[in-house]
Protein backbone atom coordinates (compact mmCIF):
# COMPACT_ATOMS: atom_id res chain seq x y z
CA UNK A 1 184.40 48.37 -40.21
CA UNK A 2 181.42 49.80 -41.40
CA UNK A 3 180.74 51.84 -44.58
CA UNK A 4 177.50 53.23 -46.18
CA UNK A 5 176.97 53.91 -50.06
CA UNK A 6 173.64 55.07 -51.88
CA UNK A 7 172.05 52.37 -54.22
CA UNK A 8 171.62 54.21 -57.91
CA UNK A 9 168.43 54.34 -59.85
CA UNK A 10 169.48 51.25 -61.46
CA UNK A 11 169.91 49.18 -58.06
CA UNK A 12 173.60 49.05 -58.09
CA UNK A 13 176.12 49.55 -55.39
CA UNK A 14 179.68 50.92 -55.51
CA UNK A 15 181.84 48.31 -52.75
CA UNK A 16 183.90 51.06 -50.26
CA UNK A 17 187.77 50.82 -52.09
CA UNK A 18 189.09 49.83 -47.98
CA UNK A 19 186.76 46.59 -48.36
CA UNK A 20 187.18 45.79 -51.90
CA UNK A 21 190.92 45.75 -51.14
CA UNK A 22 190.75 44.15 -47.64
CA UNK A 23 188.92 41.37 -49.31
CA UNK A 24 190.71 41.80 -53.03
CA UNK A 25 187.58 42.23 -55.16
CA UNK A 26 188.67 42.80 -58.92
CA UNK A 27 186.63 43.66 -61.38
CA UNK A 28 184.92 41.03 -62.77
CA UNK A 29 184.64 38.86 -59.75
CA UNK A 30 181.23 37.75 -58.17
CA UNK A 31 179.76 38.70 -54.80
CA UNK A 32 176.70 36.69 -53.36
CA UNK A 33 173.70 38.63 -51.72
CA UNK A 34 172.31 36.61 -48.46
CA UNK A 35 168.90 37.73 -46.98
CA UNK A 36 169.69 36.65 -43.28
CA UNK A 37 167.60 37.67 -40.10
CA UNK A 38 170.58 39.86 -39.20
CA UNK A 39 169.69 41.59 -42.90
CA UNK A 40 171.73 41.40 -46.16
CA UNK A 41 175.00 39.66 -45.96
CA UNK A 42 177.26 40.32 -49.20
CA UNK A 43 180.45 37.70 -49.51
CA UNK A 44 182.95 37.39 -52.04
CA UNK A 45 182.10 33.78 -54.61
CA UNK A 46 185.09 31.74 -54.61
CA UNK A 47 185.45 28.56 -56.81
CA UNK A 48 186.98 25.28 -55.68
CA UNK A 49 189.94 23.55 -56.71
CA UNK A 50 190.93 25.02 -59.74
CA UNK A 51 187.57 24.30 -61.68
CA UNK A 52 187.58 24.85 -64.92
CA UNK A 53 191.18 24.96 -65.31
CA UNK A 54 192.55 24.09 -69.02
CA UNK A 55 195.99 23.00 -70.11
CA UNK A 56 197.07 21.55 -73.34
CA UNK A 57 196.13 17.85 -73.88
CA UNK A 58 199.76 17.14 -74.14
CA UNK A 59 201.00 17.90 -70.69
CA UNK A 60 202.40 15.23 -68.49
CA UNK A 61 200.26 14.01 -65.45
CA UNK A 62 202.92 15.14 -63.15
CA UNK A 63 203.10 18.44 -64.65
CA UNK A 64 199.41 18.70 -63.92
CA UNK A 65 199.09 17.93 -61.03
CA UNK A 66 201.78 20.09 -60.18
CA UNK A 67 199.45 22.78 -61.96
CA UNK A 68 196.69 21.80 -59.70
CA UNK A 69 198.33 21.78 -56.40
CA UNK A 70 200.02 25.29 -56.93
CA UNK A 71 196.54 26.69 -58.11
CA UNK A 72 194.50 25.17 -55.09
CA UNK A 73 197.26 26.30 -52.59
CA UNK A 74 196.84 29.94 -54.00
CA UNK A 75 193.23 29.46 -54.57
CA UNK A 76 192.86 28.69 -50.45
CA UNK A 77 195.27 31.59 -49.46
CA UNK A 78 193.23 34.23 -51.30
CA UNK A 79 190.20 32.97 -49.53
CA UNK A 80 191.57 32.76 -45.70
CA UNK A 81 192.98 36.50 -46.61
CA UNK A 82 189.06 37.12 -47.42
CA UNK A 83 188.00 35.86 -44.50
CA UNK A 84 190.12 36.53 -41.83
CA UNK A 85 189.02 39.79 -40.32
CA UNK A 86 185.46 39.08 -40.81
């Protein structure tokens, strides 16, 4: 698939709505900018493992690992949906 946009005055750069739901950009979330020899590359920054992730001091070990494992596995899905077509 390829798509064209204009860059604005202020050097930003609207993502087509087919690829920012192919790869499930939200608002908020981070893209990377890659000078290759092929040109620029633009990919979707995922984290790793739940990183970052808080619960309360209180909750059982079990429980969070539990926590972590259900995270990660949804954590890895959205990123082989990201990366699947491309």
């Amino acid at each position: 698939m390829s798509k064209s946009t204009r860059i604005t005055e202020k050097g930003q750069a609207t993502i087509p709505k087919e690829l920012r739901e192919k790869y499930d950009l939200q608002p908020g979330d981070e893209v990377v900018w890659m000078d290759t020899e092929e040109g620029i590359v633009v990919k979707k920054r995922t984290r790793t493992a739940g990183r970052g992730m808080l619960v309360p001091d209180d909750t059982p070990a079990e429980k969070r690992e539990e926590i972590a494992e259900a995270l990660e596995k949804r954590l890895r899905d959205r990123r082989d949906r990201n990366y699947e077509d491309s």
